[in-house]
Structure formats: C-alpha cells, structure tokens
N, C-alpha and C. Protein backbone atom coordinates (compact mmCIF):
# COMPACT_ATOMS: atom_id res chain seq x y z
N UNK A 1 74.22 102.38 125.60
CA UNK A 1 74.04 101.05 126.16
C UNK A 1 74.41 99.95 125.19
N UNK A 2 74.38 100.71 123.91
CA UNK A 2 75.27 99.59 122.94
C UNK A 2 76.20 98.72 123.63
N UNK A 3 76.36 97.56 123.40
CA UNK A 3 77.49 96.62 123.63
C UNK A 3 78.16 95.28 122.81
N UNK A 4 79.61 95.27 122.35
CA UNK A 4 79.85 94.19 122.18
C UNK A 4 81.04 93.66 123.01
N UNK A 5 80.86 92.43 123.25
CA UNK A 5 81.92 91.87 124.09
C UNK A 5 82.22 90.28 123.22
N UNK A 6 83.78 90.56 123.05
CA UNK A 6 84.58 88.96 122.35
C UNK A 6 84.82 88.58 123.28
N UNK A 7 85.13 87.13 122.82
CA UNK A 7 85.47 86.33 124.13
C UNK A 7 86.61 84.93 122.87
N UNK A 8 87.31 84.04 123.58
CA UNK A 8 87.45 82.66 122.61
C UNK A 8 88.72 82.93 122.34
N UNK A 9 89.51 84.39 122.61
CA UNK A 9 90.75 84.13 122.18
C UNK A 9 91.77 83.63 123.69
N UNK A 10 93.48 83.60 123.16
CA UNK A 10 94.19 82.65 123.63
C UNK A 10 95.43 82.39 123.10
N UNK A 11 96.14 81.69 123.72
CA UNK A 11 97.44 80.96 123.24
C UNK A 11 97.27 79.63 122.54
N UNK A 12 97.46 80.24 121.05
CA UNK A 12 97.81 78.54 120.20
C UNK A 12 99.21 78.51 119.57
N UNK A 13 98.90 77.05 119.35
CA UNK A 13 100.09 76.64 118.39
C UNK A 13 100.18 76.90 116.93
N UNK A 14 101.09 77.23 116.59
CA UNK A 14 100.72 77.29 114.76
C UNK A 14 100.34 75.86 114.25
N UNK A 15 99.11 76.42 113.44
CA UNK A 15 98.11 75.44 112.96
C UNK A 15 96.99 74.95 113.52
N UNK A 16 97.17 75.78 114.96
CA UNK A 16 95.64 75.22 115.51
C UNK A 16 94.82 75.94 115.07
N UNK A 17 93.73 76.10 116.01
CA UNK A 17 92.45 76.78 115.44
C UNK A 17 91.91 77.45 117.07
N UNK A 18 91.06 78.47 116.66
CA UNK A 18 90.74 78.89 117.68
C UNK A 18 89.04 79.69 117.43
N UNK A 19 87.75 79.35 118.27
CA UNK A 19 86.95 80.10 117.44
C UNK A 19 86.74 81.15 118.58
N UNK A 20 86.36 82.50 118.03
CA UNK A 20 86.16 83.76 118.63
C UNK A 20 84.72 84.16 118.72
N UNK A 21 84.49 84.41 119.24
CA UNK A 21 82.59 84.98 119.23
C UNK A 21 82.65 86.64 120.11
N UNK A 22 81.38 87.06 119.51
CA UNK A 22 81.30 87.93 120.13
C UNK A 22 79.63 88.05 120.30
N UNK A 23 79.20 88.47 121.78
CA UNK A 23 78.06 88.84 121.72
C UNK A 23 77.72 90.15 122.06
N UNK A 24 76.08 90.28 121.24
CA UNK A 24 75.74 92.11 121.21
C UNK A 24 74.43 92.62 121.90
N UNK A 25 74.37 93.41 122.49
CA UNK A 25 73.20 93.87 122.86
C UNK A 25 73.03 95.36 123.18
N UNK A 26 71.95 95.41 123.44
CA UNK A 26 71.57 97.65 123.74
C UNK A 26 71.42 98.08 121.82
N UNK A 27 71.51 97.28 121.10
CA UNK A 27 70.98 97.70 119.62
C UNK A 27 70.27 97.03 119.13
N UNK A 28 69.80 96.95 117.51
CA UNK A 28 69.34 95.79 116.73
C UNK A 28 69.78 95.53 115.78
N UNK A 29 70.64 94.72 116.74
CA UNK A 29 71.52 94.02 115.55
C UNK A 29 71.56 93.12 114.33
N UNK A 30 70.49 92.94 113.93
CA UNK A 30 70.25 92.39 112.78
C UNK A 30 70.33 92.99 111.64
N UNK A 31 70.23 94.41 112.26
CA UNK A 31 70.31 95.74 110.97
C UNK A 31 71.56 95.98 110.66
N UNK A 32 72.72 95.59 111.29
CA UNK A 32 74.08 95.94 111.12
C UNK A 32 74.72 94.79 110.38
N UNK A 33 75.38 95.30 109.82
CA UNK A 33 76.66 94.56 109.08
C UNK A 33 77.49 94.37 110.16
N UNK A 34 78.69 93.45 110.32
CA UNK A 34 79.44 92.93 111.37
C UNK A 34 80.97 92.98 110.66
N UNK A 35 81.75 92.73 110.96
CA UNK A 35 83.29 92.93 110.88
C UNK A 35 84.01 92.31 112.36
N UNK A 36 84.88 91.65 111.80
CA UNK A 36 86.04 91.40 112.50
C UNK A 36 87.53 92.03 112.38
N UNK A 37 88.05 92.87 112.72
CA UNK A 37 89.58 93.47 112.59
C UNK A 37 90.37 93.22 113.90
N UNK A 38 91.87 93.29 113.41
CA UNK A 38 92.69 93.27 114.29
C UNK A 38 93.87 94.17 114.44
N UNK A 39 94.61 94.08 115.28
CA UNK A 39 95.66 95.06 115.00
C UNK A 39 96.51 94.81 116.12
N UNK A 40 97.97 94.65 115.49
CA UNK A 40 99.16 93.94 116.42
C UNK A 40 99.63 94.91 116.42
N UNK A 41 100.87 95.08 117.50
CA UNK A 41 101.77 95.66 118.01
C UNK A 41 102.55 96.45 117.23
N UNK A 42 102.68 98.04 116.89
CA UNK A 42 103.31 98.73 115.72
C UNK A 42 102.66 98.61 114.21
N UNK A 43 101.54 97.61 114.02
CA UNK A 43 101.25 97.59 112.74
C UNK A 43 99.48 97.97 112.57
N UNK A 44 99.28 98.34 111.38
CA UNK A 44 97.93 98.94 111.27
C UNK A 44 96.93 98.30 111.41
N UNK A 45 95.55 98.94 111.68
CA UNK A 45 94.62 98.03 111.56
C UNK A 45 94.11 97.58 110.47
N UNK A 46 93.55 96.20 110.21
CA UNK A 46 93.38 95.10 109.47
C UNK A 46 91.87 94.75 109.46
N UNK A 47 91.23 95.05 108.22
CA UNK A 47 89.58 94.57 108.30
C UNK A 47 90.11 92.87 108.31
N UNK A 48 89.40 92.04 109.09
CA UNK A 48 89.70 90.52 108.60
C UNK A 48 88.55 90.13 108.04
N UNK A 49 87.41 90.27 108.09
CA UNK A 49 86.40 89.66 107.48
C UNK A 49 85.02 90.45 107.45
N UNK A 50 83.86 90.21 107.20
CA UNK A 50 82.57 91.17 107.26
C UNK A 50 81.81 90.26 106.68
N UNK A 51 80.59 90.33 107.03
CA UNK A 51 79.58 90.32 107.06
C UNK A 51 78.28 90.55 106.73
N UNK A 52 77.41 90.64 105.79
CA UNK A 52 76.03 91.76 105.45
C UNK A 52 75.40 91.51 106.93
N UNK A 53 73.80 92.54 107.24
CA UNK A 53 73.16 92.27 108.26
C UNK A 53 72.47 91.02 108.43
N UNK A 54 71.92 90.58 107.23
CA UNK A 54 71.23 89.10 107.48
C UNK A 54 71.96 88.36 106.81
N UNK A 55 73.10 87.86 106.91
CA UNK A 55 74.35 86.81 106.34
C UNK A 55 74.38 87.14 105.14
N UNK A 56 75.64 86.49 104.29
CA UNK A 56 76.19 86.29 103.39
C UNK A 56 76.89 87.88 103.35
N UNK A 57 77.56 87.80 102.09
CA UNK A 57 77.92 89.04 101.44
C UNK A 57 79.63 88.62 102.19
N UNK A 58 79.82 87.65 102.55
CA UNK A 58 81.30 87.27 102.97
C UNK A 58 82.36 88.50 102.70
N UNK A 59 83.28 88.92 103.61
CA UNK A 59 84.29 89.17 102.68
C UNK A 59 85.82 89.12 104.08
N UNK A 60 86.74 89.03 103.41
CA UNK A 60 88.07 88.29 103.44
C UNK A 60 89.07 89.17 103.43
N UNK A 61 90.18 89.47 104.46
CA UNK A 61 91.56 89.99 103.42
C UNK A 61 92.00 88.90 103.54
N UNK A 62 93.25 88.88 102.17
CA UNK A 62 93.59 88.05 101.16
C UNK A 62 94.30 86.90 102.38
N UNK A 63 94.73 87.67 103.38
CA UNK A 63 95.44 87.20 104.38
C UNK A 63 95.21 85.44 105.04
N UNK A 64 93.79 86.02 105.17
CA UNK A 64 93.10 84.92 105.90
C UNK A 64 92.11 84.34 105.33
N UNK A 65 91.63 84.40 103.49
CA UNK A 65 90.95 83.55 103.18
C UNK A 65 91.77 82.14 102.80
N UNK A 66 89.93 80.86 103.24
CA UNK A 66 90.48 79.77 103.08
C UNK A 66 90.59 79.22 104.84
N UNK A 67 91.27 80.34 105.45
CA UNK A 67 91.77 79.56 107.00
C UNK A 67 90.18 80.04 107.69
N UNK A 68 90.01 81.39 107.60
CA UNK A 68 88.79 81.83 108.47
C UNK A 68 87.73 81.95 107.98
N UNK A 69 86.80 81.95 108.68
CA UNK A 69 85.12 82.15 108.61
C UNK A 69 84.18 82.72 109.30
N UNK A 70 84.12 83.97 108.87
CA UNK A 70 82.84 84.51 109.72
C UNK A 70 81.45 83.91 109.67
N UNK A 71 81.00 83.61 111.11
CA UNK A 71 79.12 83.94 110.75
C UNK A 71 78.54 84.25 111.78
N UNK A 72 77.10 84.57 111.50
CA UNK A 72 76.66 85.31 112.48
C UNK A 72 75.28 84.45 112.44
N UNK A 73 74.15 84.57 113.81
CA UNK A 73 73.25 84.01 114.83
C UNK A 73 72.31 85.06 115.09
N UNK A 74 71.44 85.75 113.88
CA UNK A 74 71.02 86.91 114.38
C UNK A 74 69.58 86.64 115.37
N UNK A 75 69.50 85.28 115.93
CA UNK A 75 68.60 85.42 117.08
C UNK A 75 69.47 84.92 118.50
N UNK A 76 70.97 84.66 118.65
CA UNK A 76 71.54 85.00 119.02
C UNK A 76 72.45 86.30 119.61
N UNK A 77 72.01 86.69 118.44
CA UNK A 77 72.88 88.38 118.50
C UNK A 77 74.70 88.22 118.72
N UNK A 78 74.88 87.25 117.69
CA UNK A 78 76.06 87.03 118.40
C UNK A 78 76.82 86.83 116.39
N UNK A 79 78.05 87.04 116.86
CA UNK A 79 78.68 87.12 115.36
C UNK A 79 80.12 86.08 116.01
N UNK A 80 80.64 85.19 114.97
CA UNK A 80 81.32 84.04 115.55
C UNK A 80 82.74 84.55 114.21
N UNK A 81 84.04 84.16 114.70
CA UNK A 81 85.16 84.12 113.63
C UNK A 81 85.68 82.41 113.72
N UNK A 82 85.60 81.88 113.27
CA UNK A 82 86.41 80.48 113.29
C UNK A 82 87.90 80.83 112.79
N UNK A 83 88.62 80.76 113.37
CA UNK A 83 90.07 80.75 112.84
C UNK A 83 91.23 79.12 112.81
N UNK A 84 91.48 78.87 111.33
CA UNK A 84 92.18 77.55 111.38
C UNK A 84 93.47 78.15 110.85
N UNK A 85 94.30 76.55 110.62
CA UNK A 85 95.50 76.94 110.13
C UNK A 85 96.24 78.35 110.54
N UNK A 86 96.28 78.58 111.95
CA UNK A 86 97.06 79.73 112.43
C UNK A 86 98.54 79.72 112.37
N UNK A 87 98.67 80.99 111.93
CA UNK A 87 99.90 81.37 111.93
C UNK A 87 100.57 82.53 113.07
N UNK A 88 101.80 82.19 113.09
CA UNK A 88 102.58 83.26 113.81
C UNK A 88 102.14 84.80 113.57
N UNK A 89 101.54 85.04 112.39
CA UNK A 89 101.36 86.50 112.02
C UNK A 89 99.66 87.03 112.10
N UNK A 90 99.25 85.79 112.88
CA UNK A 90 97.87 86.11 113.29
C UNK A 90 97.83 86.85 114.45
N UNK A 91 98.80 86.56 114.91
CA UNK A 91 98.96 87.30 116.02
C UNK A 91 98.87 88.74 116.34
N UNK A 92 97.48 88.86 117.04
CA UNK A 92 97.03 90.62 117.16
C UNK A 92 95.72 90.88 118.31
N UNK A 93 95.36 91.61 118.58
CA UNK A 93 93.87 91.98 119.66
C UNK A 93 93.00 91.65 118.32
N UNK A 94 91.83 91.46 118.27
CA UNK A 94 90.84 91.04 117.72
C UNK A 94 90.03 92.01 117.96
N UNK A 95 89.07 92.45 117.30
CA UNK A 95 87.98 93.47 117.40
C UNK A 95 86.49 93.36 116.65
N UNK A 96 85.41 93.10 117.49
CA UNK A 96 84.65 92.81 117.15
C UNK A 96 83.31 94.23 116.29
N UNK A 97 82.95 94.48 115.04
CA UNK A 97 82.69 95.82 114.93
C UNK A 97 81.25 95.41 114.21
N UNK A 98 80.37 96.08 114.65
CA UNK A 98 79.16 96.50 114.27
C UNK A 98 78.74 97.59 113.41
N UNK A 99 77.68 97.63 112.30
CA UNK A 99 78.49 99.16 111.87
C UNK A 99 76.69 99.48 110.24
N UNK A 100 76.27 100.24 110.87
CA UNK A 100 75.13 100.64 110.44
C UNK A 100 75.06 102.34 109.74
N UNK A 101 74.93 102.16 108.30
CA UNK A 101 75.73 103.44 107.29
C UNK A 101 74.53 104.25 106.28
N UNK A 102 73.01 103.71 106.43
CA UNK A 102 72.66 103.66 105.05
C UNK A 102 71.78 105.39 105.32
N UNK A 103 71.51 106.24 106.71
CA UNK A 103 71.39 107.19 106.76
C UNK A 103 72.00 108.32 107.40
N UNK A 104 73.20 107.05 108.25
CA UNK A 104 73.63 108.52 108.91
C UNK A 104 74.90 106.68 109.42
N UNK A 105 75.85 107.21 110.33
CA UNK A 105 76.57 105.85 110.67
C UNK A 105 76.72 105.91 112.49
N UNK A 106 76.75 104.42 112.31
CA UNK A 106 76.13 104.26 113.85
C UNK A 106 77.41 103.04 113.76
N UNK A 107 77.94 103.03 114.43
CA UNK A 107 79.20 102.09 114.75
C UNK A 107 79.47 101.54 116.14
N UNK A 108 79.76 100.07 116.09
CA UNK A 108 80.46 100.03 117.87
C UNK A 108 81.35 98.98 117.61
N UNK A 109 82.27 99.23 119.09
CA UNK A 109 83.20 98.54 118.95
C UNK A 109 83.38 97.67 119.90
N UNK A 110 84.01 96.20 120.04
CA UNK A 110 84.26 95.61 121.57
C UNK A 110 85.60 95.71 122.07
N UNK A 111 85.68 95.54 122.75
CA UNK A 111 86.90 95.59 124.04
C UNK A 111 88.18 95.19 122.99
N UNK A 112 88.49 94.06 122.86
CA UNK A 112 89.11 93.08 121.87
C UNK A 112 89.32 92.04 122.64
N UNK A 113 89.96 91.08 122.00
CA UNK A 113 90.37 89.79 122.85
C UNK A 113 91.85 89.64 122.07
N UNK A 114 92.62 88.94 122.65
CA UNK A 114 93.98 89.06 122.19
C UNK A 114 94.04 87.08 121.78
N UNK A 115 94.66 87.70 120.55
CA UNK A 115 95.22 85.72 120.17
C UNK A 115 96.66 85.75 119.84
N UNK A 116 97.00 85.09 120.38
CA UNK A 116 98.48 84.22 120.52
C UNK A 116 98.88 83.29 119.76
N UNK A 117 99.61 83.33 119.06
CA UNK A 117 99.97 81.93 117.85
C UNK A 117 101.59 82.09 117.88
N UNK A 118 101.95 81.03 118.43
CA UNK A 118 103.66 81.01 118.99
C UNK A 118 103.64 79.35 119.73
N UNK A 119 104.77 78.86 119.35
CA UNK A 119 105.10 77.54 119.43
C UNK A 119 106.26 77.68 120.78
C-alpha cells in the first residue's frame, strides 16, 4: 500500500523553473531518506539529489548544484524538488524515491513525471 506519486512537471523554457513535489503515504515516512533521480531517453539513471529522514544531510550531483533544491514536509509527507535555471539537458522522467536501509532495505518508487526544457 506504499505510495508515492510526483506531480509539477511540464514543458519549460530554458531558464525557467519548475517545482516538482511528490506526495507519500501507506508508510512512515519520516523514517526514510528521500531522493530524487531521473533518467532520459538512452541514458542512465541519475541520483539528482537526497535527503536524510528528518532534513538536512543535502546532497547534489555536480550537475544540478546551485540550480536545485530538495526539501521535504515531514507532516506533510511530501518531499518537494525546486528546479531553476533549466537546461535543455534536464530533460528526463523524474523519480521520486523513498528508501529505508539501516536493518534490512525497504524502498519505493513513484510513477515519474516527465520535464521538458526546449525552447
């Protein structure tokens, strides 16, 4: 009954911004660490950012620090990506990941949402 579902993506222009959210439920999610990855057409998948379970512990590929920002709403249950300064090569499905390791690993994944960055 785990669930995550993104939502927020779209067609932008290079340089806009676009923010992504995802919300979670059927777990407790406050215990999980969070992640955002993506993965375009022929090319691999891409951690973009993470999360600890109760904030901070940031982390970045090199790609997208500076433009993006994860955070998360843990009485929301909801984990947010802000994406600025987009580029053409942002372009990929988005994936929202949950992911609980410290006795055994408990992982989920959402649907994705697809973003568009093309002029």
């Amino acid at each position: 009954q785990a669930r995550l579902v993104e939502s927020g993506g779209g067609l932008v222009q290079p340089g806009g911004s676009l923010r992504l959210s995802c919300a979670a439920s059927g777990f407790i999610f406050s215990d999980y660490d969070v992640n955002w990855y993506r993965q375009a057409p022929g090319k691999e998948r891409e951690a973009v950012a993470g999360m600890a379970s109760g904030g901070g512990g940031e982390t970045y590929a090199e790609s997208v620090k500076g433009r993006f920002t994860i955070s998360r709403d843990n009485a929301k249950n909801t984990v947010y990506l802000q994406m600025n300064s987009l580029k053409p090569d942002d372009t990929a499905v988005y994936y929202c990941n949950a992911r609980w390791y410290l006795v055994q690993l408990y992982e989920y994944w959402g649907q994705g949402t697809q973003v568009t960055v093309s002029s």
